[in-house]
C-alpha atoms as a PDB file:
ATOM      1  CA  UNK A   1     -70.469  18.993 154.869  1.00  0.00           C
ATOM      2  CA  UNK A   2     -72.950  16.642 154.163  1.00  0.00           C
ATOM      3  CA  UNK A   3     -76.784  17.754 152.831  1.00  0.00           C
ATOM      4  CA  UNK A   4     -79.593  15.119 152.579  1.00  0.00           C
ATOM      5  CA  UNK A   5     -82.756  15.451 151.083  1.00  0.00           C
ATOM      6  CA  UNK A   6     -85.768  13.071 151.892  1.00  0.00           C
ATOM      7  CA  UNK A   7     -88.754  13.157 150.216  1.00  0.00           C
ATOM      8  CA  UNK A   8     -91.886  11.513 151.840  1.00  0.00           C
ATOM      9  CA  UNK A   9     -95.335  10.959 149.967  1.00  0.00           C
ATOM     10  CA  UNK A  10     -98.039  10.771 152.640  1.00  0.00           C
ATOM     11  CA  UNK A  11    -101.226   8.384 152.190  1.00  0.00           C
ATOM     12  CA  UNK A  12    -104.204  10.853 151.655  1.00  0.00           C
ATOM     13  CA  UNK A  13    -105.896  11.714 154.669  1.00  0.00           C
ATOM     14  CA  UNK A  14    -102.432  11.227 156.894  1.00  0.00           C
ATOM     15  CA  UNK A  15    -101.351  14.838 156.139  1.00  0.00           C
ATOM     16  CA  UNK A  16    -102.160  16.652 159.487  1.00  0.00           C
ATOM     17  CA  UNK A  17    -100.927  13.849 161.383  1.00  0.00           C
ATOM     18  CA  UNK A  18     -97.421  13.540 159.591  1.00  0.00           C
ATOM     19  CA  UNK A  19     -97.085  17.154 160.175  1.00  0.00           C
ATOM     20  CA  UNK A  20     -97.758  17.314 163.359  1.00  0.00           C
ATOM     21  CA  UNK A  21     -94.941  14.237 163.614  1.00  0.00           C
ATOM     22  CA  UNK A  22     -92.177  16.043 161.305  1.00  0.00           C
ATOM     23  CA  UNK A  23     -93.094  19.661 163.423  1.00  0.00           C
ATOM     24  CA  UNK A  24     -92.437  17.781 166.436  1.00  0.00           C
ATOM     25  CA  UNK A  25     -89.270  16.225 164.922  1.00  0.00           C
ATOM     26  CA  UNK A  26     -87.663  19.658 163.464  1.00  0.00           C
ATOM     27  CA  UNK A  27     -87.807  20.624 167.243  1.00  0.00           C
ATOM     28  CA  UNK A  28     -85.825  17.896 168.500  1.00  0.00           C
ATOM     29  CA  UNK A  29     -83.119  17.328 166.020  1.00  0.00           C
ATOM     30  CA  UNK A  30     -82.430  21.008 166.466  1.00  0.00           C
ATOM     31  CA  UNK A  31     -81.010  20.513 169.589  1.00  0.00           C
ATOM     32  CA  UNK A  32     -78.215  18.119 167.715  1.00  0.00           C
ATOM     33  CA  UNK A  33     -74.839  19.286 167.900  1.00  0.00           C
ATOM     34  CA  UNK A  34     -73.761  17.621 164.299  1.00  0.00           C
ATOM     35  CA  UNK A  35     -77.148  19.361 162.508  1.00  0.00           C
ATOM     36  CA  UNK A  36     -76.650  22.309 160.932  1.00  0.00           C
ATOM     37  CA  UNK A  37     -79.925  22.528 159.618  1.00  0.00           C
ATOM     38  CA  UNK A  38     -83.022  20.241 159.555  1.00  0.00           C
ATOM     39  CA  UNK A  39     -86.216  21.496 157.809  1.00  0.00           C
ATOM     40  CA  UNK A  40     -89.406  19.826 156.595  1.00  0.00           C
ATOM     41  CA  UNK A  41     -91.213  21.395 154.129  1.00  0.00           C
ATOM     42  CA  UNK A  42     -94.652  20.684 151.964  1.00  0.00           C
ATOM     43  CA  UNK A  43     -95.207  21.037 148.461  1.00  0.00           C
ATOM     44  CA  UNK A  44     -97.181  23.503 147.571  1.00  0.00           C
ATOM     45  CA  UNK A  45     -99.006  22.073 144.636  1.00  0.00           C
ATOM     46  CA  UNK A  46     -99.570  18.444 146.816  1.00  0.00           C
ATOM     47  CA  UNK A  47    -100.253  18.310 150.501  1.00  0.00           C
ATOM     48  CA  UNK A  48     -99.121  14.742 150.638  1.00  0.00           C
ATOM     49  CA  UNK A  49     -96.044  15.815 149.353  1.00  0.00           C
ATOM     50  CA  UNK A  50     -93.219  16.617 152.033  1.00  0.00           C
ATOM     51  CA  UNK A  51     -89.664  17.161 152.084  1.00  0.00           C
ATOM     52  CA  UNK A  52     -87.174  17.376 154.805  1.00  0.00           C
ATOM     53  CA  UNK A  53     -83.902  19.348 153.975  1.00  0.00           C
ATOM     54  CA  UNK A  54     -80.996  18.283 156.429  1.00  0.00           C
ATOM     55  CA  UNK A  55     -77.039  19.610 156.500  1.00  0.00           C
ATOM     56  CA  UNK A  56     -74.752  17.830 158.888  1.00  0.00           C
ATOM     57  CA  UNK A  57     -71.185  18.378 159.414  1.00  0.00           C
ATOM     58  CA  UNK A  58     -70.158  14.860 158.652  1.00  0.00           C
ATOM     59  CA  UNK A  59     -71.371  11.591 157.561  1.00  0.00           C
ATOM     60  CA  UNK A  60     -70.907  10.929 161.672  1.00  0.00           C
ATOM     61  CA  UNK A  61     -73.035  13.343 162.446  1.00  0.00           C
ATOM     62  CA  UNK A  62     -76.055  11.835 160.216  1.00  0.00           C
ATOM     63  CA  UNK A  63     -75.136   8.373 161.711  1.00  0.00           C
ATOM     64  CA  UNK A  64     -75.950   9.867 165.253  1.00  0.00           C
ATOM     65  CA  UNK A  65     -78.827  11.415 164.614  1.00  0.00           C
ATOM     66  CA  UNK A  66     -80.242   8.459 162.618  1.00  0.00           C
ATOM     67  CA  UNK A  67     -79.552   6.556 165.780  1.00  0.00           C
ATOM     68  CA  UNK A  68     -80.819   8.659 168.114  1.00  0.00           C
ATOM     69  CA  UNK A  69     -84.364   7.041 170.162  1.00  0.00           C
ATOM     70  CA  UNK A  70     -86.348   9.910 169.243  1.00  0.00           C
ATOM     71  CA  UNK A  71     -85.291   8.800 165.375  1.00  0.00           C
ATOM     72  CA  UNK A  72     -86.528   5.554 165.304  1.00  0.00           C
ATOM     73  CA  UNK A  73     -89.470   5.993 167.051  1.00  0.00           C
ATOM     74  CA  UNK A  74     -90.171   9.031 164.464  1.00  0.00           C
ATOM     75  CA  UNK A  75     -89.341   6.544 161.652  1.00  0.00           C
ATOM     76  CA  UNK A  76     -91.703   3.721 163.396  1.00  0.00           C
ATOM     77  CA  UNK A  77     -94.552   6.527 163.740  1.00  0.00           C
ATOM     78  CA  UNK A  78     -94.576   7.773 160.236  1.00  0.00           C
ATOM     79  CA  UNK A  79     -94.217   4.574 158.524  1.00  0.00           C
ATOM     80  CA  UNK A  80     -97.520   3.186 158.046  1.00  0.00           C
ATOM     81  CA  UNK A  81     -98.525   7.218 157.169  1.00  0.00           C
ATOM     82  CA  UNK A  82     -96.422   6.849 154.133  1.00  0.00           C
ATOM     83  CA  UNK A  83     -97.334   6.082 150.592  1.00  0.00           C
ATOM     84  CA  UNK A  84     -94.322   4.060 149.625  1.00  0.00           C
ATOM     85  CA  UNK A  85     -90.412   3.851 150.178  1.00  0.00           C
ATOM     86  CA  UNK A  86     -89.294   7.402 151.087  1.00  0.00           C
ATOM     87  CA  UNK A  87     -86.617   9.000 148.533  1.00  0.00           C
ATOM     88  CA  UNK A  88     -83.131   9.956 150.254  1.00  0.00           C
ATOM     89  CA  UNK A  89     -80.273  11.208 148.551  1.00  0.00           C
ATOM     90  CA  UNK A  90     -77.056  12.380 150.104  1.00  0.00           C
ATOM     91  CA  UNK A  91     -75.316  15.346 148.472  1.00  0.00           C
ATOM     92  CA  UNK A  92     -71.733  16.654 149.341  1.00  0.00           C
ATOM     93  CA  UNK A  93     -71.221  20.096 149.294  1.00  0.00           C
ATOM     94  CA  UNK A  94     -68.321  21.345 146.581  1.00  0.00           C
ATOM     95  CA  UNK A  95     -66.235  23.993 147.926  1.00  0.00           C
END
């Protein structure tokens, strides 16, 4: 399995409307046959802080869903929201 954590710092003022963006995201990637799990999350002591916590079975599975419309029109939305490069590290699971 394959976990990936992304962590996004919004520009100051773009906070509700990222959210609204990532809620609306969570909803469709759940409907991805590959996801396991797909969560965004906000830190608590920095509401431009957000995280999104994903778990795919396979490195396949995170290709599809990073090529998926819905995706890259997510990625096109939030870009201009976001206070530099987001941080994304892949993680394999040890068994």
């Amino acid at each position: 399995m394959l976990t990936v954590i992304a962590k996004l710092k919004v520009i100051k003022g773009k906070e509700r409307e990222f959210e609204k963006e990532a809620r609306g995201m969570v909803e469709m990637v759940g409907k991805e046959e590959g996801t396991l799990t797909y969560m965004a999350h906000r830190a608590l002591n920095d509401p431009c802080c957000f995280v999104f916590y994903e778990k795919y079975r396979s490195r396949q599975d995170l290709d599809a869903h990073a090529a998926t419309p819905y995706f890259k029109k997510f990625s096109q939305t939030i870009g201009p929201m976001l206070e530099g490069k987001p941080e994304i590290v892949l993680y394999e699971e040890l068994k």
